[in-house]
Protein backbone atom coordinates (compact mmCIF):
# COMPACT_ATOMS: atom_id res chain seq x y z
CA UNK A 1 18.46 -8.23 -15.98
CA UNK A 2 19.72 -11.40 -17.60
CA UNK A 3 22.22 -12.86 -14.88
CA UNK A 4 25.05 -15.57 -15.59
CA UNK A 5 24.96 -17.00 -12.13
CA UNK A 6 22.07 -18.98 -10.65
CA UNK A 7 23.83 -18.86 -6.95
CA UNK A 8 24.49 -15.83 -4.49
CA UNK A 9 25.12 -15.33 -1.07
CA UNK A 10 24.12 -11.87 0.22
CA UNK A 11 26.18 -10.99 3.69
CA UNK A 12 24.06 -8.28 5.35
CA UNK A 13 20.78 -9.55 3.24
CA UNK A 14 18.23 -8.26 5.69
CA UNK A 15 19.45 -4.55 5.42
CA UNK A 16 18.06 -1.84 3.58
CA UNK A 17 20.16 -2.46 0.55
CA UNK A 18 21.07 -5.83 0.88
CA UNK A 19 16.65 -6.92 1.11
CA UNK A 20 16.58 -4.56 -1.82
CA UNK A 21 19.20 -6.99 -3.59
CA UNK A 22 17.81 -10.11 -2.84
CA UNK A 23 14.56 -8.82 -3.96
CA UNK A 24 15.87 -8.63 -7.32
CA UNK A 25 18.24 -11.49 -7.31
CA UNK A 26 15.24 -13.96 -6.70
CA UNK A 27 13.02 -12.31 -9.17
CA UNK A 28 15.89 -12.88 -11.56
CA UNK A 29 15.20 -16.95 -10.92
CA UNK A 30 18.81 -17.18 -8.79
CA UNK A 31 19.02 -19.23 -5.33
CA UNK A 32 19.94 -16.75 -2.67
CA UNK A 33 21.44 -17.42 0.29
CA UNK A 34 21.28 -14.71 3.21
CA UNK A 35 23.96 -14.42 5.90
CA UNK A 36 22.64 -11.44 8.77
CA UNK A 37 23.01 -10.77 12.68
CA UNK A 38 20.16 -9.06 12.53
CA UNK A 39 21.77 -6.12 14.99
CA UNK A 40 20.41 -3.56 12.13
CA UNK A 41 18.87 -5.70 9.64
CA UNK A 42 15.28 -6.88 10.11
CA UNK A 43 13.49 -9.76 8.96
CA UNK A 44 10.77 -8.02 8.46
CA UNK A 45 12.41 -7.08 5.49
CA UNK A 46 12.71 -10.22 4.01
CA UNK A 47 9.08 -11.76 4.96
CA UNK A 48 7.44 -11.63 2.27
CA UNK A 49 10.40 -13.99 0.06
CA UNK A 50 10.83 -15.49 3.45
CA UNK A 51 10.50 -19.57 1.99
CA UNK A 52 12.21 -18.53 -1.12
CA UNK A 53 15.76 -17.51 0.02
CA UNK A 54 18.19 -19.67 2.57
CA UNK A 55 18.40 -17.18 5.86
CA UNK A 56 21.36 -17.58 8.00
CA UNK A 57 20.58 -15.80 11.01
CA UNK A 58 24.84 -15.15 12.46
CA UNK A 59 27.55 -12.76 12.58
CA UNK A 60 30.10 -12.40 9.67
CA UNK A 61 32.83 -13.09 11.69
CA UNK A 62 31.49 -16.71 12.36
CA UNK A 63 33.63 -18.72 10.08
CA UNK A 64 31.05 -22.02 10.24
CA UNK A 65 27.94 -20.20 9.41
CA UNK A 66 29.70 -18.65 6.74
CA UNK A 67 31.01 -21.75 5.45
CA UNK A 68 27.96 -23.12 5.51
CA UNK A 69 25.84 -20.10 3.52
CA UNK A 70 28.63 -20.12 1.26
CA UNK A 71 28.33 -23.94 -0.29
CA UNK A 72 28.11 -23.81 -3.70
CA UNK A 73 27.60 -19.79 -4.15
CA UNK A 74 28.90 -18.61 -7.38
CA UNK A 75 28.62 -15.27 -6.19
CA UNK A 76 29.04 -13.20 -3.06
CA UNK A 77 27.79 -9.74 -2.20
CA UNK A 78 29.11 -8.45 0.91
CA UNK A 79 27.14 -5.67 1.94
CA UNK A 80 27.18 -6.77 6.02
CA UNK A 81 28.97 -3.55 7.91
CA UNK A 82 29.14 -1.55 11.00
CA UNK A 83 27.60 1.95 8.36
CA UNK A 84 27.61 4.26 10.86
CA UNK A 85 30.24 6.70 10.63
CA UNK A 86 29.34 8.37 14.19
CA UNK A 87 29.05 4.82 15.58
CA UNK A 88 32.58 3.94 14.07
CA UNK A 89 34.17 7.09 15.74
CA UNK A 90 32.49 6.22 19.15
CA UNK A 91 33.96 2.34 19.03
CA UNK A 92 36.56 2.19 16.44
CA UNK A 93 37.81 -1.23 17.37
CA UNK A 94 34.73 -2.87 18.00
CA UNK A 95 33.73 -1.44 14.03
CA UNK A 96 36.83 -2.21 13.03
CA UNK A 97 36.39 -6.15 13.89
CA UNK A 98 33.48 -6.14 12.09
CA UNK A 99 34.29 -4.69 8.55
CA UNK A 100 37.84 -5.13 8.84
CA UNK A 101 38.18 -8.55 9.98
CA UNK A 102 34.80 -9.50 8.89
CA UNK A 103 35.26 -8.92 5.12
CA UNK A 104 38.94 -10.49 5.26
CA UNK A 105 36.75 -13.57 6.87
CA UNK A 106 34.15 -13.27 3.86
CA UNK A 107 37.19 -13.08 1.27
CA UNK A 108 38.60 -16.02 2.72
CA UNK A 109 35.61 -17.85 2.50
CA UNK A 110 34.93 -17.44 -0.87
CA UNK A 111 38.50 -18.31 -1.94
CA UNK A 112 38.09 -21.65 -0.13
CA UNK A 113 34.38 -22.82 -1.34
CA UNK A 114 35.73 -21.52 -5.22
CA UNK A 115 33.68 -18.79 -5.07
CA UNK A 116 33.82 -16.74 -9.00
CA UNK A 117 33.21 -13.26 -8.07
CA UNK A 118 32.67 -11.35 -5.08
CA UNK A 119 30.99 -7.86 -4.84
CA UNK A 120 32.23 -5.64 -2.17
CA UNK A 121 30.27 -2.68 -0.88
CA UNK A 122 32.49 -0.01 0.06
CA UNK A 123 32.07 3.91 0.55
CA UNK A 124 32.54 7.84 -1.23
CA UNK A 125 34.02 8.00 2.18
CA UNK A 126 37.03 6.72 1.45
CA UNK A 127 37.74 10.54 -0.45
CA UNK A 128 37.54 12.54 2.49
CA UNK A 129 37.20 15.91 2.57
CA UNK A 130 39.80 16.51 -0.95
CA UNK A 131 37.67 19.42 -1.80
CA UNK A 132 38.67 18.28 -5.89
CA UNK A 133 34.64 17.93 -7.27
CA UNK A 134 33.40 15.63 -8.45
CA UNK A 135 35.38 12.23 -6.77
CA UNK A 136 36.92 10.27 -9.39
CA UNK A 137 38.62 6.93 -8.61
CA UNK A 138 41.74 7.63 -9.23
CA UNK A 139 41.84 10.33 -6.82
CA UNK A 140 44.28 9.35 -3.80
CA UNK A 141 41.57 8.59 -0.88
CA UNK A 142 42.13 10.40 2.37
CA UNK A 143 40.00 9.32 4.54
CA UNK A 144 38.88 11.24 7.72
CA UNK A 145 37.14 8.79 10.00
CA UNK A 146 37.22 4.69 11.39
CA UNK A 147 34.75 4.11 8.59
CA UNK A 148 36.16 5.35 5.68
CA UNK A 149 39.30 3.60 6.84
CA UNK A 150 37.98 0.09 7.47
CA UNK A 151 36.09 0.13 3.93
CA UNK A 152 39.02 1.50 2.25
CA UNK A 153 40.73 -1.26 4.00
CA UNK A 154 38.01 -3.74 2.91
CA UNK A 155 38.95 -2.66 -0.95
CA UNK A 156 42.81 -3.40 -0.53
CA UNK A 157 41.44 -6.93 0.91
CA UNK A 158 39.55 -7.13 -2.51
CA UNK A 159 42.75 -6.24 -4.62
CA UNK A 160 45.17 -8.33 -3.29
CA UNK A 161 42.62 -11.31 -2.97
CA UNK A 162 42.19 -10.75 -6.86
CA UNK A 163 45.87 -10.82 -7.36
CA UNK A 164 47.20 -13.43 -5.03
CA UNK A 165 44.38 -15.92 -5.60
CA UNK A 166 42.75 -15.47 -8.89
CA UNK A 167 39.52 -14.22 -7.08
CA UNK A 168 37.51 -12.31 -9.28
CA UNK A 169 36.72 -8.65 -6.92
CA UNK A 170 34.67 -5.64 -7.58
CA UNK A 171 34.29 -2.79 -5.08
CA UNK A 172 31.28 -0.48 -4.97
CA UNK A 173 31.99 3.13 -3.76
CA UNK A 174 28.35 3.79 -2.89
CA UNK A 175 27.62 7.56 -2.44
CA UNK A 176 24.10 8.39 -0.23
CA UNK A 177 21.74 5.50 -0.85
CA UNK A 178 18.33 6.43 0.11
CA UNK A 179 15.18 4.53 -0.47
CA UNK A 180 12.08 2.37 0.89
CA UNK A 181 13.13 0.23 4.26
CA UNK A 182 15.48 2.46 5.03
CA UNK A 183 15.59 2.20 8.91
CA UNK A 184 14.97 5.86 10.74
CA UNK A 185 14.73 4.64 14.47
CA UNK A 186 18.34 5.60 14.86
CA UNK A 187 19.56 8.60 15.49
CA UNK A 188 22.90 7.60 12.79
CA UNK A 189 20.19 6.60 9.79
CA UNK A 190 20.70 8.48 6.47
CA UNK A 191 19.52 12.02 6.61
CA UNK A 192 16.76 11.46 4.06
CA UNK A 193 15.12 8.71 5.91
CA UNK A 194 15.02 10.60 9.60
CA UNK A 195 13.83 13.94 7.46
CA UNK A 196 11.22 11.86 5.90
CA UNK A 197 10.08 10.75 9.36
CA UNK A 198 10.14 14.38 10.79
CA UNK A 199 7.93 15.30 8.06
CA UNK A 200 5.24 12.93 8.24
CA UNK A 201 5.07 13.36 12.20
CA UNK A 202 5.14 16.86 11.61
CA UNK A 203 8.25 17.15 13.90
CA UNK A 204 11.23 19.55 13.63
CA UNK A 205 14.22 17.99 11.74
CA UNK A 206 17.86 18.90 12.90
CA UNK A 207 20.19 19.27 10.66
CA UNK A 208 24.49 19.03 11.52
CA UNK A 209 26.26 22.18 10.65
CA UNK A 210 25.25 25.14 8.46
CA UNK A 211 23.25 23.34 5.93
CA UNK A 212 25.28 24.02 2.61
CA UNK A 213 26.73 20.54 3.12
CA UNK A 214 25.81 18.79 0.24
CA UNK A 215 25.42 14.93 -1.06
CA UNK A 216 25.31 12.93 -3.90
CA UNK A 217 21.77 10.94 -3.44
CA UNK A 218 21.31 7.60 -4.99
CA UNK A 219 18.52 5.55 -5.00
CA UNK A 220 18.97 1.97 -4.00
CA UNK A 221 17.41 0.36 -7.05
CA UNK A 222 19.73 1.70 -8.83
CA UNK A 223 22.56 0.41 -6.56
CA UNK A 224 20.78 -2.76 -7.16
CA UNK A 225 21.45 -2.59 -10.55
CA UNK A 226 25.05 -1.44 -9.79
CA UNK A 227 25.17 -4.55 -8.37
CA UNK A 228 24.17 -6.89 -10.18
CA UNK A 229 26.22 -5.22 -13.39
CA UNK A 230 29.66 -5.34 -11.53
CA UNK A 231 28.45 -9.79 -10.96
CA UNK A 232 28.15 -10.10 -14.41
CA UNK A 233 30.43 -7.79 -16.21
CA UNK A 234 33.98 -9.31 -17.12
CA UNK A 235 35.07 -5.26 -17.12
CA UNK A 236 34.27 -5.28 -13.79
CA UNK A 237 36.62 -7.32 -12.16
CA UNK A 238 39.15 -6.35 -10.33
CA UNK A 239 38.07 -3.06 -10.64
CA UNK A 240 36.44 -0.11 -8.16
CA UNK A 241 33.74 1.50 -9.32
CA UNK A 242 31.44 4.69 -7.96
CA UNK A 243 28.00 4.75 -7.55
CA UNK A 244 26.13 7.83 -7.51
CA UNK A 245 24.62 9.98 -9.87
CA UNK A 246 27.17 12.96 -10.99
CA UNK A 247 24.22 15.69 -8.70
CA UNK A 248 24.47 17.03 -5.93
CA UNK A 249 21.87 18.24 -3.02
CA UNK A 250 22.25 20.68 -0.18
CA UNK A 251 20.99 19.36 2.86
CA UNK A 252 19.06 22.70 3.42
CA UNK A 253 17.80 22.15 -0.19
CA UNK A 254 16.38 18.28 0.92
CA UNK A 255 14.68 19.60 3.92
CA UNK A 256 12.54 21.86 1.65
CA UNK A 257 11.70 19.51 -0.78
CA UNK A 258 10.58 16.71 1.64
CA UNK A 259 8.56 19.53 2.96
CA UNK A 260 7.03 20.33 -0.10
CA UNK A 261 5.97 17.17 -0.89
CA UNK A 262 4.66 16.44 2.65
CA UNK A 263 3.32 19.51 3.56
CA UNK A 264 5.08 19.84 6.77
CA UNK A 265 5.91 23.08 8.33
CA UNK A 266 8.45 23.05 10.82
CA UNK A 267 11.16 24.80 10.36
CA UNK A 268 15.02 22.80 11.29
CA UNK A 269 17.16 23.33 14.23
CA UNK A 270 20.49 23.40 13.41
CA UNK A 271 22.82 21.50 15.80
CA UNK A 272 26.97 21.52 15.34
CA UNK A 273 28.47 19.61 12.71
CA UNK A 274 29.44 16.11 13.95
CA UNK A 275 33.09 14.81 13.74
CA UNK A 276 34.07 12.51 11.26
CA UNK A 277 31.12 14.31 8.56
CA UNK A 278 32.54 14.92 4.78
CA UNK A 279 31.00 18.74 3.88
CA UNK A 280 31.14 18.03 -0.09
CA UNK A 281 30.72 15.16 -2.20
CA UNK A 282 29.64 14.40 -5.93
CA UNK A 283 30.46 11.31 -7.94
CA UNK A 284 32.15 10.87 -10.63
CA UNK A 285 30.25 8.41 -13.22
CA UNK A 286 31.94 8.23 -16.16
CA UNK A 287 33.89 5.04 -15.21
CA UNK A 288 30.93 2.83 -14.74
CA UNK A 289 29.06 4.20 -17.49
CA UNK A 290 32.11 3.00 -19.61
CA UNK A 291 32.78 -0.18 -17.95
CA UNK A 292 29.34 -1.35 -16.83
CA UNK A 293 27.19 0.27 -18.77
CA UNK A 294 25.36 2.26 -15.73
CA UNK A 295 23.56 5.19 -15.37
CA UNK A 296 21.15 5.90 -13.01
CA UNK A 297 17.26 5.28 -13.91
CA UNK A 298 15.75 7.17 -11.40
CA UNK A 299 16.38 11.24 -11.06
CA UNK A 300 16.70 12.33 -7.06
CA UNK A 301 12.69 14.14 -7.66
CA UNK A 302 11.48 10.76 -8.68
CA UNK A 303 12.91 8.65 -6.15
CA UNK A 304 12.23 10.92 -3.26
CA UNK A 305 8.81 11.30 -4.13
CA UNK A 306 8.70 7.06 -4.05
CA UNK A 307 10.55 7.25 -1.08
CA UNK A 308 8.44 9.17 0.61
CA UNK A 309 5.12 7.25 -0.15
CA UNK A 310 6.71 4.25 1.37
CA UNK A 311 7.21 6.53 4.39
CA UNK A 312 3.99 7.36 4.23
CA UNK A 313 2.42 4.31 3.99
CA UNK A 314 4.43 2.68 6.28
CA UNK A 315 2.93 5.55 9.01
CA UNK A 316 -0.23 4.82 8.33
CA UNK A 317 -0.03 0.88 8.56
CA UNK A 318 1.92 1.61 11.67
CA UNK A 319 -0.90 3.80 13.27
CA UNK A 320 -3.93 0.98 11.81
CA UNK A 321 -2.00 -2.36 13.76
CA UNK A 322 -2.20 0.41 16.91
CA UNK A 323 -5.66 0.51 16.95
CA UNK A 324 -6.00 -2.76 16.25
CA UNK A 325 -4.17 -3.58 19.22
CA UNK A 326 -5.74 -1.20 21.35
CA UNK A 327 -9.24 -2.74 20.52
């Protein structure tokens, strides 16, 4: 994609989204600037664009740092969060000082180094549980846990930043992102990417509540492109915008096709459903399509079978530097 920016700052750049996006954002010839803590984000993600990029290793809410990556951005994506929605509902002030106060910090920042646009990442979890299918934007959002909250929070920042001080906002509802470098060591990581581990261990997945709770599953180069549409679109700003892909998947339904396609053949273990959990939610796509031009290139069977050879790969480069160390 042709960009009109040659600039960016990326706030949570070492994530599983945010690596995806910086990916793309140097192969599109831009300077890229990187802002992480690095409390989910890895490096590792990043290594191999490592001496192409600027990495600021620091926490949002550290004004100088962010000063400092900010100089001379023309745009900002601010993807940097607290994601868990189990986490948020343990420690909802300690989440909420992150992507509360955090994003009002990164809005702040880009008002005062003149940054043009900035990108928010927000959440289908601002809906709630309104059982009205599929979630269009101009539904009234009722959200159900400190999350969905502090991103719908985050959006409001957006809004009256673009009103008050001319700064050009876009916020990105993102449904279920799943994908390559998605992290499954916690026990909060999307349900694709801990299935996808279960199944290549051969282990015995759990799975929160009945099963028939279903999601709208995006893949993240697709966000990507998401992305980099609502930077470059002049429809776009001021405006919030889903991302998903109109389809949705059981969760008993994605357990059977990652074990189709990995041969596993344990069966789940179903554990209550955990507080704060939306049991529905599809996206509603025809405002992007009309504004940005987006649909999604990748269908859920192509994407998880990609996913899944990363997965896959990943195992079995895991279980060769083992050996290697062993010998």
């Amino acid at each position: 994609m042709k960009l009109n920016f040659n600039r960016a700052l990326v706030t949570g750049g070492a994530g599983f989204i945010g690596s995806h996006l910086v990916d793309a954002l140097v192969a599109a010839g831009c300077r890229v600037a990187v802002i992480d803590s690095l409390a989910t984000g890895a490096i590792s993600n990043l290594e191999h664009i490592r001496g192409q990029i600027a990495f600021h290793q620091g926490d949002i809410r550290d004004r100088k740092i962010l000063e400092k990556a900010a100089e001379n951005c023309e745009v900002l994506f601010h993807l940097a969060a607290v994601v868990s929605v189990p986490e948020t509902v343990a420690n909802p002030v300690e989440s909420a000082c992150v992507n509360d106060l955090g994003t009002l910090y990164v809005l702040e920042t880009a008002r005062r180094r003149n940054v043009k646009r900035v990108v928010f990442s927000s959440s289908c979890a601002v809906y709630g549980d309104d059982p009205a299918l599929p979630k269009q934007e101009s539904m009234l959002p009722q959200p159900c846990s400190p999350y969905a909250v502090q991103k719908l929070t985050g959006e409001h920042y957006a809004q009256v930043y673009h009103e008050l001080y001319g700064l050009e906002t876009t916020s990105l509802r993102y449904f279920n992102v799943y994908g390559p470098r998605q992290d499954p060591s916690s026990p909060y990581s999307g349900v694709i990417s801990l299935f996808m581990t279960h199944a290549v261990s051969d282990a015995v997945p759990v799975i929160f509540g009945d099963g028939h709770q279903s999601r709208d599953f995006v893949y993240v180069q697709d966000v990507v492109r998401a992305n980099l549409l609502a930077a470059v679109a002049d429809q776009a700003d001021g405006q919030v915008f889903n991302v998903g892909t109109g389809r949705s998947v059981p969760i008993k339904r994605l357990w059977e096709m990652i074990r189709m396609l990995s041969g596993a053949t344990r069966q789940p273990r179903y554990e209550p459903a955990r507080a704060g959990d939306i049991v529905k939610s599809v996206a509603g796509t025809a405002l992007i399509k009309k504004h940005l031009g987006f649909a999604p290139d990748y269908t859920f069977e192509r994407g998880l079978g990609l996913t899944f050879e990363w997965y896959r790969e990943s195992r079995r480069a895991e279980g060769a530097r083992r050996k290697t160390d062993a010998s």
